[in-house]
Protein backbone atom coordinates (compact mmCIF):
# COMPACT_ATOMS: atom_id res chain seq x y z
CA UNK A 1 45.83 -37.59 5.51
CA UNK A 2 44.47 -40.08 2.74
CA UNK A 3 42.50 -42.15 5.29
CA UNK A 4 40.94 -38.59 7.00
CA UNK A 5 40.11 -37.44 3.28
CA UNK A 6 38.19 -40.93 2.78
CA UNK A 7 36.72 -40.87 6.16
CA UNK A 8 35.59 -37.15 5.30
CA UNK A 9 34.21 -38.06 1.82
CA UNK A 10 32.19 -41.48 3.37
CA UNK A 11 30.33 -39.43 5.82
CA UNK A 12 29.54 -36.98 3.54
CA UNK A 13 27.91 -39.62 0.70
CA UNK A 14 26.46 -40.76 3.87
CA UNK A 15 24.65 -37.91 4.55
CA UNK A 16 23.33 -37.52 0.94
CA UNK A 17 21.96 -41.47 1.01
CA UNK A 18 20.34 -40.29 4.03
CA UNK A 19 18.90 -37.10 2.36
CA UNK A 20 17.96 -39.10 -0.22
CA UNK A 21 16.29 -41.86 1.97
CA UNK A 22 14.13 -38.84 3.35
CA UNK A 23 13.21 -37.87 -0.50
CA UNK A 24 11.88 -40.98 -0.63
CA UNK A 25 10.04 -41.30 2.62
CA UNK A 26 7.96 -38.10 1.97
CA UNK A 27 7.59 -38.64 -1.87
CA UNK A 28 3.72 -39.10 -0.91
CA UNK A 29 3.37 -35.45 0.56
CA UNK A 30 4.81 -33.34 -2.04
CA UNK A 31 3.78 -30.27 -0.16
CA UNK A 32 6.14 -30.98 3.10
CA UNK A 33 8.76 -32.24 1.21
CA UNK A 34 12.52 -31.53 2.02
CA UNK A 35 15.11 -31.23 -1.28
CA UNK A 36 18.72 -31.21 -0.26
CA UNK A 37 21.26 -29.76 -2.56
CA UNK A 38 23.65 -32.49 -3.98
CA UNK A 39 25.78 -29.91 -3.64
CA UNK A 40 25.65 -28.81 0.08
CA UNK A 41 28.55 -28.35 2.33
CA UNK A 42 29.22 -30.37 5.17
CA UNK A 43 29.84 -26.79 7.49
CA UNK A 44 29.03 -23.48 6.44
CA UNK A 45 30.55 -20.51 8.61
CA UNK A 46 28.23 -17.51 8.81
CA UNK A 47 29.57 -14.17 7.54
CA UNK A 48 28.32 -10.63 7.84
CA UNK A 49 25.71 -9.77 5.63
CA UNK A 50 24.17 -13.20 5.46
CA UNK A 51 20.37 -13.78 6.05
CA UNK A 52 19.08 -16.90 7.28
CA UNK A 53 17.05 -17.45 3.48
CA UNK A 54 21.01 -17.19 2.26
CA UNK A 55 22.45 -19.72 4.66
CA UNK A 56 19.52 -22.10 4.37
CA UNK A 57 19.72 -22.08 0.39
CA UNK A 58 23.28 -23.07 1.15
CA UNK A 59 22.08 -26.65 1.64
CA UNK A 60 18.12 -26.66 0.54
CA UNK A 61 16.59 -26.26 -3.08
CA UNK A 62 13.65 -24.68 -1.20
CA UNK A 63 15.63 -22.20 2.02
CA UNK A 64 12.13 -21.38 3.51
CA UNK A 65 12.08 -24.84 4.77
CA UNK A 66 14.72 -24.83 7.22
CA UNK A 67 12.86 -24.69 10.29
CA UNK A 68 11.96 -28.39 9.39
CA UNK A 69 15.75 -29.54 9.33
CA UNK A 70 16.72 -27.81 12.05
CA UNK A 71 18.14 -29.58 15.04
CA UNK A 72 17.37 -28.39 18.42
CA UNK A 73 20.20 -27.36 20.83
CA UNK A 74 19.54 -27.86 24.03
CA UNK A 75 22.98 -26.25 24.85
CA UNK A 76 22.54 -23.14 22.92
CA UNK A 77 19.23 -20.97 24.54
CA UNK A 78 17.78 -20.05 21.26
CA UNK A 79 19.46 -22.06 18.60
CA UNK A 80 17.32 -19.47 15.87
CA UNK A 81 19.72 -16.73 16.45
CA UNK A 82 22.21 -17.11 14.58
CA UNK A 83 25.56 -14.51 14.25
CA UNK A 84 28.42 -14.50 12.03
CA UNK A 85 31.02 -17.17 12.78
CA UNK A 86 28.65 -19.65 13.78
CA UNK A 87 29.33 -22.71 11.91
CA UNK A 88 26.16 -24.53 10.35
CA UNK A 89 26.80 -28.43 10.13
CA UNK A 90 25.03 -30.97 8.06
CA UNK A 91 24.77 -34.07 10.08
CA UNK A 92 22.58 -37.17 10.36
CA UNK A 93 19.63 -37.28 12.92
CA UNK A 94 19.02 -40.94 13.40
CA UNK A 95 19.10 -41.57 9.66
CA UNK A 96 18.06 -38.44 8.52
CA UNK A 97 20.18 -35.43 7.38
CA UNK A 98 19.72 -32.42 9.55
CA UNK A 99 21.55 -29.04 10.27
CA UNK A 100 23.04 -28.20 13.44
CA UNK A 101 24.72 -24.97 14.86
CA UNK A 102 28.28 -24.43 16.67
CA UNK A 103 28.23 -21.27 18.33
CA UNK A 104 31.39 -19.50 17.09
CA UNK A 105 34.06 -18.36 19.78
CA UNK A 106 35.69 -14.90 19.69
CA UNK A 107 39.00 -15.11 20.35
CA UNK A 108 40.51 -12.03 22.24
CA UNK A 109 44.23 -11.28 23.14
CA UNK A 110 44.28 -10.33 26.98
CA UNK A 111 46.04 -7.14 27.94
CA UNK A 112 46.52 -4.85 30.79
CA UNK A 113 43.96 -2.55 28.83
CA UNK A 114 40.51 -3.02 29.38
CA UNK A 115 38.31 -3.17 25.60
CA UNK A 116 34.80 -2.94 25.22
CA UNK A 117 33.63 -5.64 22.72
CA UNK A 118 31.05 -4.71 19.90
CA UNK A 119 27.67 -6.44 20.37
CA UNK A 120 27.06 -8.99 17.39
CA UNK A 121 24.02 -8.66 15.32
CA UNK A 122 21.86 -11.47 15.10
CA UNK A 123 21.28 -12.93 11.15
CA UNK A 124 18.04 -11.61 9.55
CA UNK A 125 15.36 -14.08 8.17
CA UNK A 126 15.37 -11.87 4.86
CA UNK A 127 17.43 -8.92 4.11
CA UNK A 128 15.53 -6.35 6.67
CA UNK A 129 17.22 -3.47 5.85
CA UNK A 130 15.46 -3.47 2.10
CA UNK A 131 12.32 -3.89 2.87
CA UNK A 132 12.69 -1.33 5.94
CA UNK A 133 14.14 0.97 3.51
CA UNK A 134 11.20 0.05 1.09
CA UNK A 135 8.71 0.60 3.64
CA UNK A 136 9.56 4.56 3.73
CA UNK A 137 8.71 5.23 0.45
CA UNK A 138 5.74 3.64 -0.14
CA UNK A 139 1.98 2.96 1.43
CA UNK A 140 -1.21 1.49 0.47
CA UNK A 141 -4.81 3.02 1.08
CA UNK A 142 -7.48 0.32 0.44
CA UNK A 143 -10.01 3.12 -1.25
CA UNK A 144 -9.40 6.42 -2.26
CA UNK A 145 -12.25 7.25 -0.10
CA UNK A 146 -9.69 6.96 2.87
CA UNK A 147 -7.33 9.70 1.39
CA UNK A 148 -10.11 11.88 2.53
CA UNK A 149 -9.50 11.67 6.06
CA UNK A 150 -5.84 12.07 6.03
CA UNK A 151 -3.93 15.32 7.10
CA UNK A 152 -2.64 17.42 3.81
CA UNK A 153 -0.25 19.86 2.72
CA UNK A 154 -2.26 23.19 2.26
CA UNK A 155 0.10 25.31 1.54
CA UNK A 156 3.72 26.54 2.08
CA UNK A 157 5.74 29.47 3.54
CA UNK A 158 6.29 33.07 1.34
CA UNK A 159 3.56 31.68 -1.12
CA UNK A 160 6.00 29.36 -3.19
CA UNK A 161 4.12 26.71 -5.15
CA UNK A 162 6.58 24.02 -4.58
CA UNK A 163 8.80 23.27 -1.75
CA UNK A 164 11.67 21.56 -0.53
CA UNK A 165 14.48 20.52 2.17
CA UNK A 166 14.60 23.60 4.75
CA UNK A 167 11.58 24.65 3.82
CA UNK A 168 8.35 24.95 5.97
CA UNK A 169 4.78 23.70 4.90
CA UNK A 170 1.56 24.35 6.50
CA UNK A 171 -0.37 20.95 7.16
CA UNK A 172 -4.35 20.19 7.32
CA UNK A 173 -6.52 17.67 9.83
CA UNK A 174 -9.31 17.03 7.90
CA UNK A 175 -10.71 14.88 11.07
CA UNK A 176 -9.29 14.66 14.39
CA UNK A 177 -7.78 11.48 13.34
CA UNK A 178 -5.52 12.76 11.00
CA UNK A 179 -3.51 14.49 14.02
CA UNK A 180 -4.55 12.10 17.07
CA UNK A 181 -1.35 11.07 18.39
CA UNK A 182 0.87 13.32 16.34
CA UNK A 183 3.28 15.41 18.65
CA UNK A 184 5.76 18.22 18.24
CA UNK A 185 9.12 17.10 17.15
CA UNK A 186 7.72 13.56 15.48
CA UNK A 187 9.25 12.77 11.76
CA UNK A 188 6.32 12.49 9.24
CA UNK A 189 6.72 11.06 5.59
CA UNK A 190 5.16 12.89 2.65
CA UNK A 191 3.80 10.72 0.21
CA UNK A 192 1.66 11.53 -3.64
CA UNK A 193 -0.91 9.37 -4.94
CA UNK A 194 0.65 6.74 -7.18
CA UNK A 195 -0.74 3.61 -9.27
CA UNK A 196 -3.89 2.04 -8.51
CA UNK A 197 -3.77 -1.63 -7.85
CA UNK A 198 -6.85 -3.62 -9.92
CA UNK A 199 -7.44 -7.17 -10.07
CA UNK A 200 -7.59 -9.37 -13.43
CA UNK A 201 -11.21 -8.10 -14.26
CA UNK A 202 -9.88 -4.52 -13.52
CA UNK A 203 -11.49 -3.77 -10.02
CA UNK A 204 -9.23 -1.76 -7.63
CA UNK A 205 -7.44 -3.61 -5.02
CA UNK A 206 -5.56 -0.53 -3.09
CA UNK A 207 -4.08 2.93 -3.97
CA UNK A 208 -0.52 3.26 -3.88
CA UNK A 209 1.04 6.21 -1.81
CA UNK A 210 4.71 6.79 -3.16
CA UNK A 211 7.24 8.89 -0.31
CA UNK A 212 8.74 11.96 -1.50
CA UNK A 213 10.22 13.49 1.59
CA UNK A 214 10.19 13.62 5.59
CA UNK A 215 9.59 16.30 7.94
CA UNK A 216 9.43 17.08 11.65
CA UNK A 217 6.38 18.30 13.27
CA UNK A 218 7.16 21.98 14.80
CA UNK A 219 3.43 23.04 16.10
CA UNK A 220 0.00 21.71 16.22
CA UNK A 221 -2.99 22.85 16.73
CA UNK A 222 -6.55 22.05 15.66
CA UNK A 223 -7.15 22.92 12.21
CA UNK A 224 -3.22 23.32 11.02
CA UNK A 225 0.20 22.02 11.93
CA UNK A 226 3.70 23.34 10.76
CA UNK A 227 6.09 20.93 9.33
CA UNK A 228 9.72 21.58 9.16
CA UNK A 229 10.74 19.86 5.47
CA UNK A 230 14.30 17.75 6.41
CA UNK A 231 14.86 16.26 2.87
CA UNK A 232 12.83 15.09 -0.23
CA UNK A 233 13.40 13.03 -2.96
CA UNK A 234 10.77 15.52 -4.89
CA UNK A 235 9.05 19.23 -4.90
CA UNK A 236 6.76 19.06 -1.66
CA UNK A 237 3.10 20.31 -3.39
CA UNK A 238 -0.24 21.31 -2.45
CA UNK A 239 -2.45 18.36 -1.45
CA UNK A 240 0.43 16.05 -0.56
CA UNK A 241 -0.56 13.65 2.04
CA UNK A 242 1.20 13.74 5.69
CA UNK A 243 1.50 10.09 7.45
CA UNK A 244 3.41 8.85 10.15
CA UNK A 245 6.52 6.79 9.27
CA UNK A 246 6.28 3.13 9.18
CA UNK A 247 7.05 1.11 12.52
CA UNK A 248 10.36 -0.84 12.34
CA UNK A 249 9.50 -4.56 11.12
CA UNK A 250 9.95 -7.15 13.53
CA UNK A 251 12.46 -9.77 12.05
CA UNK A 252 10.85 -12.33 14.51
CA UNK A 253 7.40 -12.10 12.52
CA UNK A 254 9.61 -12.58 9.14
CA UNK A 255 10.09 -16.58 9.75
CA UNK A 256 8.61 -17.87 6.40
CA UNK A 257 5.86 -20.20 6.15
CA UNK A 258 3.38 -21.09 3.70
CA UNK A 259 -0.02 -19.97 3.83
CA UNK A 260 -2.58 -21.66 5.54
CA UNK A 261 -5.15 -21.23 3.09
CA UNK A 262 -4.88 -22.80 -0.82
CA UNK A 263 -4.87 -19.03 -2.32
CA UNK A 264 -3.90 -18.12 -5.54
CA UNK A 265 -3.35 -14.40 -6.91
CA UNK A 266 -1.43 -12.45 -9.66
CA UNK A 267 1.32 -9.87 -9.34
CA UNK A 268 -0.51 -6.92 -10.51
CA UNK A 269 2.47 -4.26 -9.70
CA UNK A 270 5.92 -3.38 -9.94
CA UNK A 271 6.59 0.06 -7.54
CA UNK A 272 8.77 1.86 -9.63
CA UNK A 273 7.63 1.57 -13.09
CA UNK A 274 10.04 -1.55 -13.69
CA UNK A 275 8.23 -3.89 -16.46
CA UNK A 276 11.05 -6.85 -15.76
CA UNK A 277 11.06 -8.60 -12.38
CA UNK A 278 14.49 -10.27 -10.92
CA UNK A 279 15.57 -11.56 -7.31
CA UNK A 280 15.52 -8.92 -4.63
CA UNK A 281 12.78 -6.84 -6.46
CA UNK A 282 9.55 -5.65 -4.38
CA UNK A 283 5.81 -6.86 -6.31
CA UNK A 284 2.17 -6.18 -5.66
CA UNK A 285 0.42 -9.46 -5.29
CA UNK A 286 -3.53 -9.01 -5.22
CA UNK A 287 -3.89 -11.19 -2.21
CA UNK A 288 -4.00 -9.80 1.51
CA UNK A 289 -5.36 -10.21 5.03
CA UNK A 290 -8.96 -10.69 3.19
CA UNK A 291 -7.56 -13.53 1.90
CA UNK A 292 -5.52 -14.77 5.22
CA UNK A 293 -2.50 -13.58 3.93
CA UNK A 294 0.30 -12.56 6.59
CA UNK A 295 3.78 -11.51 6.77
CA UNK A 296 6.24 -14.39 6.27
CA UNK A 297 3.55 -16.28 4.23
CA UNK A 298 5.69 -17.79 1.20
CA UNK A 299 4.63 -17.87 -2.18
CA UNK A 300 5.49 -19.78 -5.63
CA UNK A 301 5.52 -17.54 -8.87
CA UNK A 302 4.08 -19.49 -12.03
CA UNK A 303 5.43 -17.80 -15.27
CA UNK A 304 3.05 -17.17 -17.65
CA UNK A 305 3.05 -19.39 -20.66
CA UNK A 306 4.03 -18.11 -24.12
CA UNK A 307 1.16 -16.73 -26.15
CA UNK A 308 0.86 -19.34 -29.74
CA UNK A 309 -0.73 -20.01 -32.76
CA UNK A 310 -2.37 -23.68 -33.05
CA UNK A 311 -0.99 -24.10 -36.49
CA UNK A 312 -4.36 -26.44 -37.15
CA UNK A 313 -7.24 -24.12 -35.44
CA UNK A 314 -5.05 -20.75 -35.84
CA UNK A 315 -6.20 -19.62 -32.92
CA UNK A 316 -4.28 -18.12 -30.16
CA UNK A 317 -3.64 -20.45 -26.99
CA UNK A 318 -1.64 -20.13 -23.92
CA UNK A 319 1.05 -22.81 -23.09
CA UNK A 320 1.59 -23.92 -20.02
CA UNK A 321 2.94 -22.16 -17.04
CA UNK A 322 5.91 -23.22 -14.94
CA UNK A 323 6.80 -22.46 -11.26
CA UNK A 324 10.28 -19.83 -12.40
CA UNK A 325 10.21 -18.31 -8.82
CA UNK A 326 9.68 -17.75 -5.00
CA UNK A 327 8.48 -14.36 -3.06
CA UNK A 328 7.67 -13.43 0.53
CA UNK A 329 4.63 -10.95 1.61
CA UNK A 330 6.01 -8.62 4.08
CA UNK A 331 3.42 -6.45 4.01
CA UNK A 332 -0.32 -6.97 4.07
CA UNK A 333 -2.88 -4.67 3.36
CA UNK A 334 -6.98 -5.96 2.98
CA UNK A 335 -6.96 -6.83 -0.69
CA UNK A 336 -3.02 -6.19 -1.78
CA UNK A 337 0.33 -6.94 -0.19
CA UNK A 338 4.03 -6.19 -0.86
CA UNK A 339 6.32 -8.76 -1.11
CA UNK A 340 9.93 -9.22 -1.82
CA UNK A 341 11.18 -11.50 -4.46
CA UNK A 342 13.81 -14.14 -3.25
CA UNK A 343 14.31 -16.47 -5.83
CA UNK A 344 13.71 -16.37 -9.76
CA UNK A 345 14.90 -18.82 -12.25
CA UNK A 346 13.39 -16.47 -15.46
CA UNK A 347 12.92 -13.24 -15.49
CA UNK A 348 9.44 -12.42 -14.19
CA UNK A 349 6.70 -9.76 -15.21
CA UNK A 350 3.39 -8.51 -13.98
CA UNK A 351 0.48 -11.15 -14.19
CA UNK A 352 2.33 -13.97 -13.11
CA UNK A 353 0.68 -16.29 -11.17
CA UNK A 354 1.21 -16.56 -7.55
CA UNK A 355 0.30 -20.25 -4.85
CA UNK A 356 1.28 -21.78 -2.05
CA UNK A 357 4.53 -23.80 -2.73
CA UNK A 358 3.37 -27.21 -4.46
């Protein structure tokens, strides 16, 4: 047992010379370089609920990386699927640390009885279900000028001012856009004008649309549609706006990756009024497609240096900022994009600085 321990323990500090060899080998490019955790386990076994960001920061100081460590399976189809109880290995790649995948086995008693066996859900890049749930409640326009051409609630049923869940609304095209595709029976979200997004010098990036409620379409015709109000979060009001819901994300356009482009931006936005910014919380960056930005693109979030007093000039200067955290853009728009924070060291506030990892 003593001699397996030792054998266990030498490949092991093997592995870390080896990721420490690699340290060392790209020292050069800072940008593509690979930190392993001192820490990392030689196997991890996937659980339910993990994401592939949460498995990867397992054995990386930087998880959006992993594609680059990843050994190829030629056994396994598509080695990036990945479902709880898989086991991820650490191993060594001709002299350089790398992390494999064991496909986990199910093991299942036989009987006379025939059982069906529940499918497995593949491992999300990023925890899907947030940002999915985020997506619901909340929209960009680029200009208010575009609000204009959206369909609108114009009124409701028995002349109430304010409605709710049960409740029927009457719903205005002001173009033929507004309604093009719409059919009978098709959920809608109800969204209210929220914050408007403005750059540093105080130009407007975007207009936020914040969800209230959902409905179903019951009729349409030209110049006004019924909807059938199925829950709200809020009173449904005169001049809400009327959108279809949000397509499902697509976890295989989630795989993070850094930007092409050297870009650097500013969180300008917190939906939902919160001033303090932690892991797991959704931001408004003013950077989007304008600026090449894309879902999956990866960015690093500079704090903001303190505020000081040179004690010889007495005037105010800013310190230094440092790097305190790590987001993702999941959603675009021109000139603003949501993203989800996935690391933060300090706790974070609007203005930060956002770049490409350095």
């Amino acid at each position: 047992m003593r001699q397996a321990e030792g054998a266990r323990r030498g490949r092991r500090a093997g592995l870390a010379a080896a990721a420490a060899v690699a340290l060392l080998a790209c020292g050069a490019a800072a940008a593509d370089e690979v930190r392993w955790r001192q820490d990392a386990p030689a196997r991890y076994t996937v659980k339910n609920g993990d994401t592939l960001w949460d498995i990867a920061g397992q054995f990386l100081h930087s998880p959006w990386r992993w594609p680059r460590v990843w050994q190829q399976n030629p056994q396994i189809d598509n080695p990036h699927l990945i479902y709880p109880g898989d086991r991820i290995t650490l191993r060594d790649c001709d002299g350089r640390p790398c992390l494999d995948l064991e496909r986990g086995q199910n093991v299942v008693k036989m009987s006379p009885e025939m059982r069906a066996l529940p499918r497995r859900q593949v491992v999300p890049p990023l925890p899907m279900s947030v940002l999915q749930a985020f997506l619901r409640e909340h929209r960009v326009v680029d200009t208010p000028q575009e609000l204009e051409a959206l369909a609108y609630v114009v009124g409701t049923e028995n002349k109430r001012l304010i409605s709710g869940a049960g409740d029927q609304v009457f719903v205005r095209p002001v173009e033929a856009s507004a309604s093009a595709g719409l059919e009978r029976g098709q959920r809608l979200g109800i969204f209210r004008q929220g914050e408007v997004y403005r750059d540093a010098a105080g130009e407007p990036l975007g207009l936020e649309l914040i969800g209230i409620g959902e409905g179903v379409l019951a009729d349409k015709s030209a110049d006004m549609m019924r909807m059938n109000v199925q829950k709200s979060a809020r009173e449904v009001r005169s001049n809400d706006i009327i959108l279809p819901l949000e397509t499902r994300l697509a976890a295989a356009e989630m795989e993070p990756r850094a930007p092409r482009r050297d870009v650097a931006g500013h969180i300008v936005g917190v939906p939902g009024g919160v001033r303090f910014i932690g892991r797991l919380q959704v931001v408004a960056i003013d950077l989007g497609t304008e600026d090449g930005i894309q879902p999956g693109h990866v960015l690093s979030i500079e704090q903001r240096g303190e505020r000081v007093v040179d004690p010889r000039t007495d005037k105010a200067v800013r310190l230094p900022g440092e790097v305190a955290g790590t987001l993702v853009v999941f959603r675009p728009y021109d000139r603003v994009s949501y993203a989800i924070v996935m690391e933060a060291t300090n706790t974070l506030a609007v203005g930060d600085a956002v770049h490409p990892p350095r």
